[in-house]
N, C-alpha and C. Protein backbone atom coordinates (compact mmCIF):
# COMPACT_ATOMS: atom_id res chain seq x y z
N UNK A 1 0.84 -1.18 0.00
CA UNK A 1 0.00 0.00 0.00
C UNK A 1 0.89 1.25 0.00
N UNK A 2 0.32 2.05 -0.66
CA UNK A 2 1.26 3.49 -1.27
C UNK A 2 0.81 4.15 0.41
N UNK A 3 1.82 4.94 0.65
CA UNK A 3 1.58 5.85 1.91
C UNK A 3 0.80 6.79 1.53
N UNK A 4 -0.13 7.23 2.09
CA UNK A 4 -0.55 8.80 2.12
C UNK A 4 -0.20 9.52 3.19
N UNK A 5 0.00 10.49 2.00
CA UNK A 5 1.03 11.63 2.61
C UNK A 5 0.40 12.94 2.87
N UNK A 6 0.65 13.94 3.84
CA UNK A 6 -0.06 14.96 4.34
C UNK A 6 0.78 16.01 3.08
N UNK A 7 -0.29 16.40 2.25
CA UNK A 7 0.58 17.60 1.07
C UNK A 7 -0.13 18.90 1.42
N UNK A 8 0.46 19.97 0.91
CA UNK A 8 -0.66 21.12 0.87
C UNK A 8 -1.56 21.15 0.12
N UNK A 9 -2.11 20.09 -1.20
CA UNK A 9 -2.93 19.77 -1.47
C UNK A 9 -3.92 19.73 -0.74
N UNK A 10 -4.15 19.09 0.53
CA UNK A 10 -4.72 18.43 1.29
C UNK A 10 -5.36 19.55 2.43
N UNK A 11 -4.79 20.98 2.57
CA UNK A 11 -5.11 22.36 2.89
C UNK A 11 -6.78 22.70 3.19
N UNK A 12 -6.73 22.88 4.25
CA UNK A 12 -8.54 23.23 4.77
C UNK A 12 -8.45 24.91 4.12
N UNK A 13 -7.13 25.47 4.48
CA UNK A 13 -7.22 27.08 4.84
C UNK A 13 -7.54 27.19 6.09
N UNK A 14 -7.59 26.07 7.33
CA UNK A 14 -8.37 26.27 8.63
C UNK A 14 -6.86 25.84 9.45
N UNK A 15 -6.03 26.71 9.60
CA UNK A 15 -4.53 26.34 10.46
C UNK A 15 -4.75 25.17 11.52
N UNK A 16 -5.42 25.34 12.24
CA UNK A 16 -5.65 24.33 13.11
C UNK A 16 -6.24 23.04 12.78
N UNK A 17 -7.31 23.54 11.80
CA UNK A 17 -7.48 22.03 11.24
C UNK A 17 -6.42 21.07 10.93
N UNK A 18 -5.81 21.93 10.20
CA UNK A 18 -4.50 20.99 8.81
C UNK A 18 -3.90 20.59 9.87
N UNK A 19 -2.97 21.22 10.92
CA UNK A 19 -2.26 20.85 11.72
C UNK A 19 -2.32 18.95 12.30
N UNK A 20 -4.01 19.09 12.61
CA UNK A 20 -4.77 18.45 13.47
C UNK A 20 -4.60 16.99 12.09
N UNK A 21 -4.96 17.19 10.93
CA UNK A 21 -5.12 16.38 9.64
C UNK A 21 -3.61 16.13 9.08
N UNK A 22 -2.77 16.76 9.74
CA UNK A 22 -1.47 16.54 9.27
C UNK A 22 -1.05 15.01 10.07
N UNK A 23 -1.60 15.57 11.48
CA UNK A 23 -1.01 14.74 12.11
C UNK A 23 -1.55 13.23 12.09
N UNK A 24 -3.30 13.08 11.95
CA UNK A 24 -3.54 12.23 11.92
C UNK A 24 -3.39 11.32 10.64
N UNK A 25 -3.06 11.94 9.33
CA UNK A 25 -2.12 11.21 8.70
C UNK A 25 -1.03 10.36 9.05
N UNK A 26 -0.33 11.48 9.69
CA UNK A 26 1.25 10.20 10.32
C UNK A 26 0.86 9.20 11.11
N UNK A 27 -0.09 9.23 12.12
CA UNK A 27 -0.54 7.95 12.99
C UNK A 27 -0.97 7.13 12.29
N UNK A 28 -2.31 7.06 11.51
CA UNK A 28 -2.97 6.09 10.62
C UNK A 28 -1.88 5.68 9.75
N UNK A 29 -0.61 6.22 9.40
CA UNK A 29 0.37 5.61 8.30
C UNK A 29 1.08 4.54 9.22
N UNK A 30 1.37 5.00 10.16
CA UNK A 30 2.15 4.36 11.34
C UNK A 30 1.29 2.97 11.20
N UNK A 31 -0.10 3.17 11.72
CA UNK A 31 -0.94 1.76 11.44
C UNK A 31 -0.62 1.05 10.22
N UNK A 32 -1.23 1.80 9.51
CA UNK A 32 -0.52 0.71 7.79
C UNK A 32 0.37 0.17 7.45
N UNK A 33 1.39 0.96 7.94
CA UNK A 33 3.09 0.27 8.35
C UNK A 33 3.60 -0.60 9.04
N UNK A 34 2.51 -1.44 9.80
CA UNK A 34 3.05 -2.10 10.80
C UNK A 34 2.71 -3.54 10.17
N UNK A 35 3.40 -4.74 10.49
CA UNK A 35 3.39 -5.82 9.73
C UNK A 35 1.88 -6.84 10.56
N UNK A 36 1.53 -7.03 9.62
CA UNK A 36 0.06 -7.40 10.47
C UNK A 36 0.22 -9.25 10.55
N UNK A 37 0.92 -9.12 12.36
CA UNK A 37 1.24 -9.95 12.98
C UNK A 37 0.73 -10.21 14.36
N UNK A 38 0.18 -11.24 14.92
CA UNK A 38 -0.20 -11.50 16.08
C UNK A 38 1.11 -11.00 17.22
N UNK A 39 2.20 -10.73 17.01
CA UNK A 39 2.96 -10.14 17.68
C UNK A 39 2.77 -8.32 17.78
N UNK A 40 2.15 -7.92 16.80
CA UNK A 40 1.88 -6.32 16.68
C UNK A 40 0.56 -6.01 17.18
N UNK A 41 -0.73 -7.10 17.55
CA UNK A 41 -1.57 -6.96 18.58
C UNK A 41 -2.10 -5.70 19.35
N UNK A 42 -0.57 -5.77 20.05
CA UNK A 42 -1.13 -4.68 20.92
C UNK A 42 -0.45 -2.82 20.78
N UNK A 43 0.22 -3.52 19.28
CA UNK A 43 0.83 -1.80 19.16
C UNK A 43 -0.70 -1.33 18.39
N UNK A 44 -1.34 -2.10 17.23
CA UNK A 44 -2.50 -1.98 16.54
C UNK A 44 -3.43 -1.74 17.13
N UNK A 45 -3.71 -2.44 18.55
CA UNK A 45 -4.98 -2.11 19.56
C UNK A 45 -4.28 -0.24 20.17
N UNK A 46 -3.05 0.25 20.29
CA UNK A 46 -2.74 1.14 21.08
C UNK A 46 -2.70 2.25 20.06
N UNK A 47 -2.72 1.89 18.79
CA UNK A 47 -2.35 3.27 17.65
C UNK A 47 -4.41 3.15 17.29
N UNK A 48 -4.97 2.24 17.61
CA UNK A 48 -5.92 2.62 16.83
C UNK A 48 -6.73 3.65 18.26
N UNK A 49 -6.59 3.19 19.53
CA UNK A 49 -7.09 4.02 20.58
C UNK A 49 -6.72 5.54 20.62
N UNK A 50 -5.20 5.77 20.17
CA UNK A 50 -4.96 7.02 19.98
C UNK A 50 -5.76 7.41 18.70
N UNK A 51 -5.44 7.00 17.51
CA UNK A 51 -6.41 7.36 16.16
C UNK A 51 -7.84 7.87 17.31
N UNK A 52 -8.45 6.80 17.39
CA UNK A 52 -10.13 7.40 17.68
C UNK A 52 -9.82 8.96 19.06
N UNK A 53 -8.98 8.59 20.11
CA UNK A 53 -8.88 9.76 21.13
C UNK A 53 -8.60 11.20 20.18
N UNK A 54 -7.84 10.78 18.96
CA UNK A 54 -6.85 12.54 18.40
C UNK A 54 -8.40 12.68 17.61
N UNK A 55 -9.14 12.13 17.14
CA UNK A 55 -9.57 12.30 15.91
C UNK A 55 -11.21 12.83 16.60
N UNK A 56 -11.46 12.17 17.78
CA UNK A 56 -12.69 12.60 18.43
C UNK A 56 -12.65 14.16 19.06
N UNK A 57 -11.36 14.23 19.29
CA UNK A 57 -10.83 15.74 19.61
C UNK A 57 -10.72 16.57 18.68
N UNK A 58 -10.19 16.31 17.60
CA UNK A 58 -10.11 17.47 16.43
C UNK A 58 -11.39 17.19 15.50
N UNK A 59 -12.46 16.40 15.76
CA UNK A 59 -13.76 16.18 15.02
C UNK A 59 -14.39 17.63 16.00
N UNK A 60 -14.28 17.44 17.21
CA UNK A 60 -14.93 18.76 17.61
C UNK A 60 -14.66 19.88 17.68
N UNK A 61 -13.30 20.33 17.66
CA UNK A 61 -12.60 21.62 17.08
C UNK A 61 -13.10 21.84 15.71
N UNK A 62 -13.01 20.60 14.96
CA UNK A 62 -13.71 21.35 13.43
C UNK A 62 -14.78 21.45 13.11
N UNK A 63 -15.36 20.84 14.36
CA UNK A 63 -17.39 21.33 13.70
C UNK A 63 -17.64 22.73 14.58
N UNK A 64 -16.42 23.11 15.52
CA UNK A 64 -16.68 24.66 16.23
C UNK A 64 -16.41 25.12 14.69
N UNK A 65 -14.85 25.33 14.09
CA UNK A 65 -15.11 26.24 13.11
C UNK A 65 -16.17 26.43 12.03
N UNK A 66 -16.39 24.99 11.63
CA UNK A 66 -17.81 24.93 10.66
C UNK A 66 -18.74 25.35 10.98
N UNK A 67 -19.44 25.26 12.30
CA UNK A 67 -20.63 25.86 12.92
C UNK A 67 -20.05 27.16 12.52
N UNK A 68 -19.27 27.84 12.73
CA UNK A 68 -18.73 29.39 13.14
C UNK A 68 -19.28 29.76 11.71
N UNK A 69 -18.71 29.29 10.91
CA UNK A 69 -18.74 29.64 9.42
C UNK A 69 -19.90 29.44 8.62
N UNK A 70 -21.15 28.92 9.32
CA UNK A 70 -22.22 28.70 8.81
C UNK A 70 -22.13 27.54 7.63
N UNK A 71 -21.11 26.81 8.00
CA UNK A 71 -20.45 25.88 6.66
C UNK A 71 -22.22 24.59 6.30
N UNK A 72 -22.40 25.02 5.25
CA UNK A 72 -23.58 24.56 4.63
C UNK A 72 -23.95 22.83 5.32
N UNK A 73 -22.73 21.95 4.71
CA UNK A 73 -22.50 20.25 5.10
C UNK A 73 -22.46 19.78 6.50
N UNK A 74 -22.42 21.29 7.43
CA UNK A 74 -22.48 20.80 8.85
C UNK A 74 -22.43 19.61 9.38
N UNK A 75 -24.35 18.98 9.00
CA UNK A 75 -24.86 18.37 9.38
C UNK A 75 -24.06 16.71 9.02
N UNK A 76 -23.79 16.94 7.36
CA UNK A 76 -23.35 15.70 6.59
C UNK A 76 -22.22 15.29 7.11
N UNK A 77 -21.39 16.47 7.26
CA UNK A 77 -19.53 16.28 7.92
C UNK A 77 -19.68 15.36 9.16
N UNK A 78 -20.48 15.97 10.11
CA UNK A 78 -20.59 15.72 11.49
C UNK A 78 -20.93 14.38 11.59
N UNK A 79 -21.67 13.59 10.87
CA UNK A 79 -22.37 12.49 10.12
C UNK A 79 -21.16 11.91 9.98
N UNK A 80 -20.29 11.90 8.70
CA UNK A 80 -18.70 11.12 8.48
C UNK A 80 -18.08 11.09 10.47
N UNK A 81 -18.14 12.14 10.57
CA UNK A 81 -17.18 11.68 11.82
C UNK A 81 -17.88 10.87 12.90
N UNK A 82 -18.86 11.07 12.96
CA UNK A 82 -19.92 9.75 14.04
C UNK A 82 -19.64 8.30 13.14
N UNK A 83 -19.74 8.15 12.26
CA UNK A 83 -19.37 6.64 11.33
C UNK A 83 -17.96 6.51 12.09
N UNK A 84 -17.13 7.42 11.47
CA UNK A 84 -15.72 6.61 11.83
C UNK A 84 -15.65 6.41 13.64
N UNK A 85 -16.16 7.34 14.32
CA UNK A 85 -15.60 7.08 15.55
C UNK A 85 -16.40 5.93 15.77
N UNK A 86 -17.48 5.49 15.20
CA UNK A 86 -18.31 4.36 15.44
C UNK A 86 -17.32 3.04 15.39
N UNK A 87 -16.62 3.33 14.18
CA UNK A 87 -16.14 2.20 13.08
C UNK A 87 -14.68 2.08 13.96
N UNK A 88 -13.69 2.67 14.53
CA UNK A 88 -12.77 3.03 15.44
C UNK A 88 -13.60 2.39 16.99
N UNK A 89 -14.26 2.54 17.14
CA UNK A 89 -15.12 2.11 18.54
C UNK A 89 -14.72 0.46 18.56
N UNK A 90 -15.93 0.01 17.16
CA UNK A 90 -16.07 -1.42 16.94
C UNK A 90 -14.57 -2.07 17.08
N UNK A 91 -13.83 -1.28 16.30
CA UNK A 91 -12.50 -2.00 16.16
C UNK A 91 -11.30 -2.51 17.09
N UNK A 92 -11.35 -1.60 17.92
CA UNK A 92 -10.87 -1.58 19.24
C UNK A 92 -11.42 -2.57 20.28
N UNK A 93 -13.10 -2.53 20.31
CA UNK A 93 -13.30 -3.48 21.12
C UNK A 93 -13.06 -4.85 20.33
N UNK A 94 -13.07 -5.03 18.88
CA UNK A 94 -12.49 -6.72 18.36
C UNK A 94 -11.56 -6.72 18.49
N UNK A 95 -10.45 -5.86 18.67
CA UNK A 95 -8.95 -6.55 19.28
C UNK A 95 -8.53 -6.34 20.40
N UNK A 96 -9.57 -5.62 21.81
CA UNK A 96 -8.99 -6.30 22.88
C UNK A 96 -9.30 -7.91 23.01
N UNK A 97 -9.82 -8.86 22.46
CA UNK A 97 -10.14 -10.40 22.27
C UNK A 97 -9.22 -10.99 21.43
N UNK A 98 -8.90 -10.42 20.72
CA UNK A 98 -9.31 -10.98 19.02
C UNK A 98 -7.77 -10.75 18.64
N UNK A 99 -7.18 -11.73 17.81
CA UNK A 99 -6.72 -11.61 16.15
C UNK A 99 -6.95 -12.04 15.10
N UNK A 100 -7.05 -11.15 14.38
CA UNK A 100 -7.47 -11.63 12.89
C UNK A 100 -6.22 -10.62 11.75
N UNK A 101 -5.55 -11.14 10.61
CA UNK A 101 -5.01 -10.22 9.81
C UNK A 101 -5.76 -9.79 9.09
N UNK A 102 -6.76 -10.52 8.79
CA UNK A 102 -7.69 -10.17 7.51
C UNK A 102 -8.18 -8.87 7.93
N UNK A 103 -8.96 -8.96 9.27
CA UNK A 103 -9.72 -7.87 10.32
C UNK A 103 -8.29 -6.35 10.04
N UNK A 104 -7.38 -6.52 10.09
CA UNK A 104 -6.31 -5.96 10.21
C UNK A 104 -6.06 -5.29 9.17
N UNK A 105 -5.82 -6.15 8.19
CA UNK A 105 -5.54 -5.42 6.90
C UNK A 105 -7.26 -5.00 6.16
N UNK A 106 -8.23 -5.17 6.51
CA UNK A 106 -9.47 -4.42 6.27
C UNK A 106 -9.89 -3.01 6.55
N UNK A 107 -9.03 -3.47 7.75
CA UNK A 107 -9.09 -1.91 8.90
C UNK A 107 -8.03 -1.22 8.17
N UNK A 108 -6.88 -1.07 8.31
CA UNK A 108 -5.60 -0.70 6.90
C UNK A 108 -6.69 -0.01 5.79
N UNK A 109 -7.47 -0.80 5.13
CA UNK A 109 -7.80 -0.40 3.63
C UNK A 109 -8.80 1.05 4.12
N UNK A 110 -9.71 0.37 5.03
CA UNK A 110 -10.54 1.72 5.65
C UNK A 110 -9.78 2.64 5.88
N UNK A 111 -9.26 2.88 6.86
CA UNK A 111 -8.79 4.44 7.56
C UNK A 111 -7.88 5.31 5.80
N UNK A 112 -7.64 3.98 5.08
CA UNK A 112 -6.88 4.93 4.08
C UNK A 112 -8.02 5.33 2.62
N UNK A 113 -8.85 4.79 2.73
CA UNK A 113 -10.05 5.25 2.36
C UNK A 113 -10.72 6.52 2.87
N UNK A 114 -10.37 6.58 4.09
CA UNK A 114 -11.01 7.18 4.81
C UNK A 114 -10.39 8.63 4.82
N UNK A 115 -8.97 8.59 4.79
CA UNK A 115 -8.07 9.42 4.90
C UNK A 115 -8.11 9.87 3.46
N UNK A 116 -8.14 9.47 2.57
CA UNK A 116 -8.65 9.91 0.96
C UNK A 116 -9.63 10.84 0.63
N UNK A 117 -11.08 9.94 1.16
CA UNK A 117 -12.04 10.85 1.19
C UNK A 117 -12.47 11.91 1.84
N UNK A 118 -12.66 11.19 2.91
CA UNK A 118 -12.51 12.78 4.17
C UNK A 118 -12.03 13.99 4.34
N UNK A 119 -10.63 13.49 4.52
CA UNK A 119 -9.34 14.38 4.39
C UNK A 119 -9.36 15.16 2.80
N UNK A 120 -9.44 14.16 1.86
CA UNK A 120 -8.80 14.46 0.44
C UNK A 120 -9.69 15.56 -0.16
N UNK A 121 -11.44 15.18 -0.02
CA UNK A 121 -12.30 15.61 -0.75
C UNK A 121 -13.31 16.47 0.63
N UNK A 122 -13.83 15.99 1.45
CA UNK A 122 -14.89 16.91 2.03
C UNK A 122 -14.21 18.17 3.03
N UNK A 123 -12.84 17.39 3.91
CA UNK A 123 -12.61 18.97 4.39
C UNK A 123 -12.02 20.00 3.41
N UNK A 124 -11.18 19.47 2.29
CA UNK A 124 -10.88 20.05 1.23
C UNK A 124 -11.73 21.21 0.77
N UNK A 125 -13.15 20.70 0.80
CA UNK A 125 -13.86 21.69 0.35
C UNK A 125 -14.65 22.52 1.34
N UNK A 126 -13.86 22.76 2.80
CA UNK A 126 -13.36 23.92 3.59
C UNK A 126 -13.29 25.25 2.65
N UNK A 127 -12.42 24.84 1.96
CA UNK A 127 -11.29 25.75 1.21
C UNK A 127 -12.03 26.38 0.53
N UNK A 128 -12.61 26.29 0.36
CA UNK A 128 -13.75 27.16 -1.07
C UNK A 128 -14.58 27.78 0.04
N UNK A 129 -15.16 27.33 0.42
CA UNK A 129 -16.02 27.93 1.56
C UNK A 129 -15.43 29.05 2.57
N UNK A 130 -14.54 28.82 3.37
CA UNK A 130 -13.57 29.40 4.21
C UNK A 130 -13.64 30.81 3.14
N UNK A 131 -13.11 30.65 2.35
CA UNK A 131 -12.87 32.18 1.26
C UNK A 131 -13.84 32.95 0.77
N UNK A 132 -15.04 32.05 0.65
CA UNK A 132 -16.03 32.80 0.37
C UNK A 132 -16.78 33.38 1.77
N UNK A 133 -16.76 32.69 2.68
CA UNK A 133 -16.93 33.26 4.09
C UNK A 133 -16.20 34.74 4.64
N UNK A 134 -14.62 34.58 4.42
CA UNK A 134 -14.12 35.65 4.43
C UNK A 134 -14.50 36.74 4.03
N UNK A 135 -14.48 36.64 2.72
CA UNK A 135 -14.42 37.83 1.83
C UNK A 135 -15.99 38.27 1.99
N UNK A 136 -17.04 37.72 2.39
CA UNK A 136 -18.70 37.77 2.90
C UNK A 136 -18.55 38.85 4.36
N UNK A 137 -17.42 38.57 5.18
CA UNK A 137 -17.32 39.06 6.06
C UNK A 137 -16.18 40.56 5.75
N UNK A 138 -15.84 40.67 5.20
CA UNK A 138 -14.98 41.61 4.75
C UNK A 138 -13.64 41.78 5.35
N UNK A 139 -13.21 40.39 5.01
CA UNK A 139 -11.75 40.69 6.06
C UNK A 139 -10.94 40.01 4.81
């Protein structure tokens, strides 16, 4: 699997956001990177607990700015991030029990799906918004 990589492509225009999306790139890569082995268990159970803790934290920093901004998708955004923390929930509780690689490398294909779309395409289109917000506000 090709890494994804945090580019300025990838740019909200929201500083704190990107910061926040920069980083959770490098963790979720960290996950993908790891050799999906019943010996890596419990680094996979410990990177995915941080994933859901960073990501439940900066899900609510970015629906303050969206709310702020009257950002239209509010409702839809807020929606993506209840799925994943759902989907991060489930996952965590199947590997305090559990190994599976398949489960492993499924979870792998998600978050980088996830990190594609999310990241790639809906906060992306922050960016358009954010500017037209601005310049609405006259700054």
């Amino acid at each position: 699997m090709k890494a994804f990589l945090w580019t300025k492509d990838l740019s909200t225009g929201l500083v704190e956001v990107d910061r926040h999306n920069s980083y959770l790139c490098s963790v979720i890569e960290e996950f993908v990177a790891l050799k999906s082995t019943q010996e890596n268990k419990s680094d996979f159970y410990i990177l995915l607990t941080q994933i859901l803790e960073y990501a439940s934290n900066c899900f609510k920093i970015e629906e303050l700015y969206l709310e702020h901004m009257s950002f239209p998708r509010l409702k839809a955004h807020s929606l993506e991030h209840n799925a994943f923390k759902k989907k991060m929930i489930n996952s965590i509780e199947f590997l305090k029990d559990n190994y599976d690689s398949k489960f492993i490398n499924d979870t792998k294909v998600f978050l980088r799906f996830w990190l594609r779309y999310h990241i790639g395409e809906s906060d992306v289109s922050f960016k358009n918004y954010k500017q037209k917000f601005t310049f609405s506000l006259g700054l």
